[in-house]
C-alpha atoms as a PDB file:
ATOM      1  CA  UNK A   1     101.789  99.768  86.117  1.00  0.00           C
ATOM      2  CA  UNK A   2     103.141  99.580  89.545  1.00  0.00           C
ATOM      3  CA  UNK A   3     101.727  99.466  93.200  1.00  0.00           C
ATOM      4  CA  UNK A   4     103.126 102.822  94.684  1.00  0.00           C
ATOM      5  CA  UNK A   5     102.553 104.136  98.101  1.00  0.00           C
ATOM      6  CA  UNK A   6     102.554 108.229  98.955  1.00  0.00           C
ATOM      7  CA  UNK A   7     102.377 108.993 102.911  1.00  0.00           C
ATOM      8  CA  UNK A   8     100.890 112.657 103.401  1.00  0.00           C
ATOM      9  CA  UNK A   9     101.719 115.035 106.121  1.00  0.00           C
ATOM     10  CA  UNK A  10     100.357 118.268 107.299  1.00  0.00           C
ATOM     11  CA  UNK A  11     100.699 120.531 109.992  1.00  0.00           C
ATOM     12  CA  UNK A  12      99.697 123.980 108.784  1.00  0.00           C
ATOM     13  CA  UNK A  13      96.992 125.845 106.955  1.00  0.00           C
ATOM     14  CA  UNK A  14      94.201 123.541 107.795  1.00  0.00           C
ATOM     15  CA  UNK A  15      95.817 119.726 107.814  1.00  0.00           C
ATOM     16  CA  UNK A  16      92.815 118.085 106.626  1.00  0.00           C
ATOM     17  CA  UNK A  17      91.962 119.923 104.108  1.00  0.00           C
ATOM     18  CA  UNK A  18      95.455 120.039 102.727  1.00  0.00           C
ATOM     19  CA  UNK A  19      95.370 116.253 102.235  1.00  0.00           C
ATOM     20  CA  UNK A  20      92.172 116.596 100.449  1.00  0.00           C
ATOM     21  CA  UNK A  21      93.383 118.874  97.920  1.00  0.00           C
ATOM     22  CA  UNK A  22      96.584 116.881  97.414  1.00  0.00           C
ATOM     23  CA  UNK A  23      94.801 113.509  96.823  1.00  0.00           C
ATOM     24  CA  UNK A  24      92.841 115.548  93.850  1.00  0.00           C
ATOM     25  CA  UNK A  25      96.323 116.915  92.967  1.00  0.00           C
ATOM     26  CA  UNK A  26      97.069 112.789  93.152  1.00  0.00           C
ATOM     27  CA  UNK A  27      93.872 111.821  91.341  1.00  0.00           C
ATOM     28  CA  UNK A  28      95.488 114.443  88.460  1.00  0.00           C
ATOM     29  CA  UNK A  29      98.675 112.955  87.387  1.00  0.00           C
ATOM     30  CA  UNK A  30      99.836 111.486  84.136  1.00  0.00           C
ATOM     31  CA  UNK A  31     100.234 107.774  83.929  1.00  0.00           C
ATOM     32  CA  UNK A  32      98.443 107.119  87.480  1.00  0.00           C
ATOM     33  CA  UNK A  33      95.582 106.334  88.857  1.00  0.00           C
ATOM     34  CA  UNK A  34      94.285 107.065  92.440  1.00  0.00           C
ATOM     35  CA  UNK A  35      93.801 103.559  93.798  1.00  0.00           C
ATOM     36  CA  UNK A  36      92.780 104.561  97.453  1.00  0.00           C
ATOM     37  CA  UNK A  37      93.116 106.455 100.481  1.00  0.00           C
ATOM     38  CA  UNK A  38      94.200 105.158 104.355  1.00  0.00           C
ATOM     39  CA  UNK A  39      91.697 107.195 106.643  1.00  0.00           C
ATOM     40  CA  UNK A  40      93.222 109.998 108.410  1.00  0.00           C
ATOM     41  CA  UNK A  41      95.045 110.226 111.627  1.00  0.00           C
ATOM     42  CA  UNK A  42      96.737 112.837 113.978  1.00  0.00           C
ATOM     43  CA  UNK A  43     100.255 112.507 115.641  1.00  0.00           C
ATOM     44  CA  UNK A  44     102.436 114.529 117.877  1.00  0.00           C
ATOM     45  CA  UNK A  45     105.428 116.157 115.585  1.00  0.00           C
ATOM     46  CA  UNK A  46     108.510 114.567 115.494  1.00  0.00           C
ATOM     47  CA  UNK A  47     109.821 117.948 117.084  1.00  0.00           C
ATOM     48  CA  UNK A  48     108.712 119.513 119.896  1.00  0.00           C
ATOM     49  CA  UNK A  49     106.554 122.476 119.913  1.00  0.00           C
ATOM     50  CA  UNK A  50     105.138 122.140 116.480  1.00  0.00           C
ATOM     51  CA  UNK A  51     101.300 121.332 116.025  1.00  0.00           C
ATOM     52  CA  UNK A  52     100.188 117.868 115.648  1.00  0.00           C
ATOM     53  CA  UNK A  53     100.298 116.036 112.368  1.00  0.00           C
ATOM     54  CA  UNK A  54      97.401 114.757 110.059  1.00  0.00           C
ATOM     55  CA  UNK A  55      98.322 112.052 108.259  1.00  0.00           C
ATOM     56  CA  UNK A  56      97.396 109.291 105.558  1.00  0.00           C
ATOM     57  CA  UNK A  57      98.829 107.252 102.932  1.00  0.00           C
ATOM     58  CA  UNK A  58      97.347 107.082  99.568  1.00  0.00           C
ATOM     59  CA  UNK A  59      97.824 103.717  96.641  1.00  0.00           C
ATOM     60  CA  UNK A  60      98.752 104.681  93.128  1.00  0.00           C
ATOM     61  CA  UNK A  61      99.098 102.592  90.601  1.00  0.00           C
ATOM     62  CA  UNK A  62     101.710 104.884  87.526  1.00  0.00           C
ATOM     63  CA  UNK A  63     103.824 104.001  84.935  1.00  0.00           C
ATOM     64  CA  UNK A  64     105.541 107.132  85.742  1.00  0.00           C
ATOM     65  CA  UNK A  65     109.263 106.735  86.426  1.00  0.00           C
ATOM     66  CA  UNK A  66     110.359 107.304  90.432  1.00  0.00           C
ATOM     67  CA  UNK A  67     112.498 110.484  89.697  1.00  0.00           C
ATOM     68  CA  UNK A  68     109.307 111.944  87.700  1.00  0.00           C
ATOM     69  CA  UNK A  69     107.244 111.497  90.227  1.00  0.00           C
ATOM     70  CA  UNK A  70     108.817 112.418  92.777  1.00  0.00           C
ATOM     71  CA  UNK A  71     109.211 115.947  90.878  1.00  0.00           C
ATOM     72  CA  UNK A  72     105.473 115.646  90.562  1.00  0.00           C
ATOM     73  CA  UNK A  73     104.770 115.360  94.051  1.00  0.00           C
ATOM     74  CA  UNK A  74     107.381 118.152  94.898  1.00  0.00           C
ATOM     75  CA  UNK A  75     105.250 120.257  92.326  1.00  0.00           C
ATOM     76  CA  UNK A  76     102.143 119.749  94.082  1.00  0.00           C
ATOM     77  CA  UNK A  77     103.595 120.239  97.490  1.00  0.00           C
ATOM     78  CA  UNK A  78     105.280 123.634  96.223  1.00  0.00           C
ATOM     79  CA  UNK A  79     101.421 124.724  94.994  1.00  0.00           C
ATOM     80  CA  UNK A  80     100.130 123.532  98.636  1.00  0.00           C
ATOM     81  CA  UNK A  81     102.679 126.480  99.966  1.00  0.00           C
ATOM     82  CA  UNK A  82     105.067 124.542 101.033  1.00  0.00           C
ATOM     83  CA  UNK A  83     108.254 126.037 102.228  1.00  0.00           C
ATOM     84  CA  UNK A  84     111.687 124.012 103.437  1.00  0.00           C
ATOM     85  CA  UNK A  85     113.068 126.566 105.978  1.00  0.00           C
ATOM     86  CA  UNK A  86     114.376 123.698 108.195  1.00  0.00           C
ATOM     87  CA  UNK A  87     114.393 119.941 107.877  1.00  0.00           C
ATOM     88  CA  UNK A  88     111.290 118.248 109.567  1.00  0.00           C
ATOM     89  CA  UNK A  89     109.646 121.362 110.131  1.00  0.00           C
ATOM     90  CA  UNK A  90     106.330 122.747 110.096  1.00  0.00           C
ATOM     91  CA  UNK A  91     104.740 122.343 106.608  1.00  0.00           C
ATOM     92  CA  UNK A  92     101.694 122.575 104.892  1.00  0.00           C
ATOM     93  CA  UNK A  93     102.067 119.169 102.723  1.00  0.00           C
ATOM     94  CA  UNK A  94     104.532 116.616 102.883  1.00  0.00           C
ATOM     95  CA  UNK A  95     104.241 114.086  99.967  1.00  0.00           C
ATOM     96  CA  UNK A  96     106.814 110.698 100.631  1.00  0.00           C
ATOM     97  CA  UNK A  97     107.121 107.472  97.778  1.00  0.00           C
ATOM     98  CA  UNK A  98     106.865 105.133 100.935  1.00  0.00           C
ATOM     99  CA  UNK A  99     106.967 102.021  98.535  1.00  0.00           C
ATOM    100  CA  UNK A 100     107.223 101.805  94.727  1.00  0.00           C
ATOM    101  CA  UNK A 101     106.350  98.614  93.502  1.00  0.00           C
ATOM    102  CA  UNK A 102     109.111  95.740  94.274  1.00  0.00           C
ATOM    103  CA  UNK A 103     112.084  98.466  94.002  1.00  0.00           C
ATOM    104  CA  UNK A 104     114.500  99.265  95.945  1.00  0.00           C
ATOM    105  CA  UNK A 105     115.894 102.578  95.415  1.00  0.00           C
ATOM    106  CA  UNK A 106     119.278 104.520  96.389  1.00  0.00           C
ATOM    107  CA  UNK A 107     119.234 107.859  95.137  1.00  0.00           C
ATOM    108  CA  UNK A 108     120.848 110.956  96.420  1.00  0.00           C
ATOM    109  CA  UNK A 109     117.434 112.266  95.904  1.00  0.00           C
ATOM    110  CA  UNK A 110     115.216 109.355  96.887  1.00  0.00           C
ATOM    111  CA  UNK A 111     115.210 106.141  99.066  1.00  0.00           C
ATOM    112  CA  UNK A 112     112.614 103.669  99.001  1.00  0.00           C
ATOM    113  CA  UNK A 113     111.456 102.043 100.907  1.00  0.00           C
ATOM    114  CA  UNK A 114     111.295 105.273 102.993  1.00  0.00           C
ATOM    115  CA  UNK A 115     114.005 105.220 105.163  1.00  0.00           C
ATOM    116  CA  UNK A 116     112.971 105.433 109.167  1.00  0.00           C
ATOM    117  CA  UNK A 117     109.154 103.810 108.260  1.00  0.00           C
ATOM    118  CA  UNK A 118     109.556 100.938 110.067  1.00  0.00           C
ATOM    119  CA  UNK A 119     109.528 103.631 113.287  1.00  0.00           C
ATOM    120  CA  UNK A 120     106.633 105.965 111.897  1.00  0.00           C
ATOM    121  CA  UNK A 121     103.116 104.691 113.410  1.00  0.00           C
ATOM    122  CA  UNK A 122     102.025 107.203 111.273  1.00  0.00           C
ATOM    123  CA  UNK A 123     102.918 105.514 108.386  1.00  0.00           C
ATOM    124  CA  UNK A 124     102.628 102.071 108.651  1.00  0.00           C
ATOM    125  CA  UNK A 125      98.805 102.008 110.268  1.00  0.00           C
ATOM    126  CA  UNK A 126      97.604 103.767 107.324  1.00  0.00           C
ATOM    127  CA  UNK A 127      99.677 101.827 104.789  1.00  0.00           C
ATOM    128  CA  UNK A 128      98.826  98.842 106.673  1.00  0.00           C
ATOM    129  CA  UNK A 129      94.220  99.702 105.592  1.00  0.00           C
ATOM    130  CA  UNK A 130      95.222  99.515 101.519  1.00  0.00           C
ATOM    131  CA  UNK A 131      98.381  97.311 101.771  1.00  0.00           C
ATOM    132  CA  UNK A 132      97.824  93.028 101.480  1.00  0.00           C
ATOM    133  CA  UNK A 133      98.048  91.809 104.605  1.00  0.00           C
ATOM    134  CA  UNK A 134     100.878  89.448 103.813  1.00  0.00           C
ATOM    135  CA  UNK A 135     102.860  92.712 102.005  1.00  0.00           C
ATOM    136  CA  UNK A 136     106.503  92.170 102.058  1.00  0.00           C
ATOM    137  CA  UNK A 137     108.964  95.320 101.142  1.00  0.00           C
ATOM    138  CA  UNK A 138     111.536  95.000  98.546  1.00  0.00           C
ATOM    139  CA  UNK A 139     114.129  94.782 101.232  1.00  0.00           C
ATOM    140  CA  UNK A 140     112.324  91.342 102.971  1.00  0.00           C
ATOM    141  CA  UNK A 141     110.466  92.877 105.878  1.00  0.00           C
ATOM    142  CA  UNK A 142     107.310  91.944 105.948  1.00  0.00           C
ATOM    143  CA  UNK A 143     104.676  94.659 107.044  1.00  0.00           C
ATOM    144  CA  UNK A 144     103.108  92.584 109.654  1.00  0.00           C
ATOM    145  CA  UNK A 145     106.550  92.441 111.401  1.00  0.00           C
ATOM    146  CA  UNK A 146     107.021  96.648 111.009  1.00  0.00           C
ATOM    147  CA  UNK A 147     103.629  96.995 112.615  1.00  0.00           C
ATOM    148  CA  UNK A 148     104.206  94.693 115.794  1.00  0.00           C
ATOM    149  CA  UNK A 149     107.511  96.310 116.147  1.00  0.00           C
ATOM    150  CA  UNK A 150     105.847  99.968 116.226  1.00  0.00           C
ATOM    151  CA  UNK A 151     102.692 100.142 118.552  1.00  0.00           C
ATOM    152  CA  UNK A 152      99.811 101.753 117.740  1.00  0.00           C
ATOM    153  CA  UNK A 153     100.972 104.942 120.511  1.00  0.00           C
ATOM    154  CA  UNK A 154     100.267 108.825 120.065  1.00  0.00           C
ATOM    155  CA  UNK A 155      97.995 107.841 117.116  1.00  0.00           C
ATOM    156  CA  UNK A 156      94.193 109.409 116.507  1.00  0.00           C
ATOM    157  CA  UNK A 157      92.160 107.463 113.383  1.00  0.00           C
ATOM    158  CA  UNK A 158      90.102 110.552 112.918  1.00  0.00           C
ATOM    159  CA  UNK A 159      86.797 110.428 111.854  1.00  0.00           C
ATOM    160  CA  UNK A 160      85.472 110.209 108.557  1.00  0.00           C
ATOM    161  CA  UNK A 161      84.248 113.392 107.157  1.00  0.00           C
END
């Protein structure tokens, strides 16, 4: 089993609630097991003019290959509705492999860690509530370092529901 870390996006069709249903989608899939879920938060999109973002990060721990489950999360993001009409835009779920264990991977289809995370508040606050504290990424950086580099700015924790 390894350690693997999902961010979640949504922007569309009730946020929240999309998250919800994809961390039972989550809670669903072969060889992995839900480990926990980062409380929710809201951001500004990374494009102008779109609604704000709900976010989280959930912890799996899967013996599923990265390719296969990335095609699993694609599959449960295609039953959410979503639609790729342009890159970064509005979408009802967005499913990322943040981390996967100790790997680094270079695929044309994948990259982990995810690229541009050490610039996402959005990411790395949630990560940062079921993450060690003393987490380093396969690449060296050590999470403590990503978070003091990227403020906590434009972030909402929402509250629990």
């Amino acid at each position: 089993m390894e350690r693997i870390y999902i961010g979640m996006g949504s922007n569309l069709a009730d946020p929240a609630e999309q998250l919800r249903s994809a961390v039972e989608a989550l809670a669903q899939l072969p060889q992995t097991q839900l480990v926990g879920v980062s409380g929710f938060y809201q951001s500004d999109s990374l494009l102008p003019g779109q609604p704000r973002y709900t976010n989280a990060v959930a912890a799996l721990d899967s013996t599923l290959p990265p390719l296969d489950l990335l095609d699993a999360l694609q599959a449960i993001e295609n039953g959410q509705g979503r639609e790729r009409l342009e890159r970064w835009g509005p979408r009802t779920l967005d499913l990322d492999i943040v981390l996967f264990g100790d790997r680094l991977i270079d695929e044309p289809r994948l990259k982990v860690p995810h690229y541009h995370m050490q610039e996402r508040a959005f990411v790395l606050y949630p990560l940062a509530e079921l993450a060690p504290a003393d987490l380093r990424l396969a690449d060296g950086r050590s999470l403590k370092a990503l978070l003091a580099a990227c403020p906590f700015v434009g972030l909402e924790r929402l509250p629990p529901n």
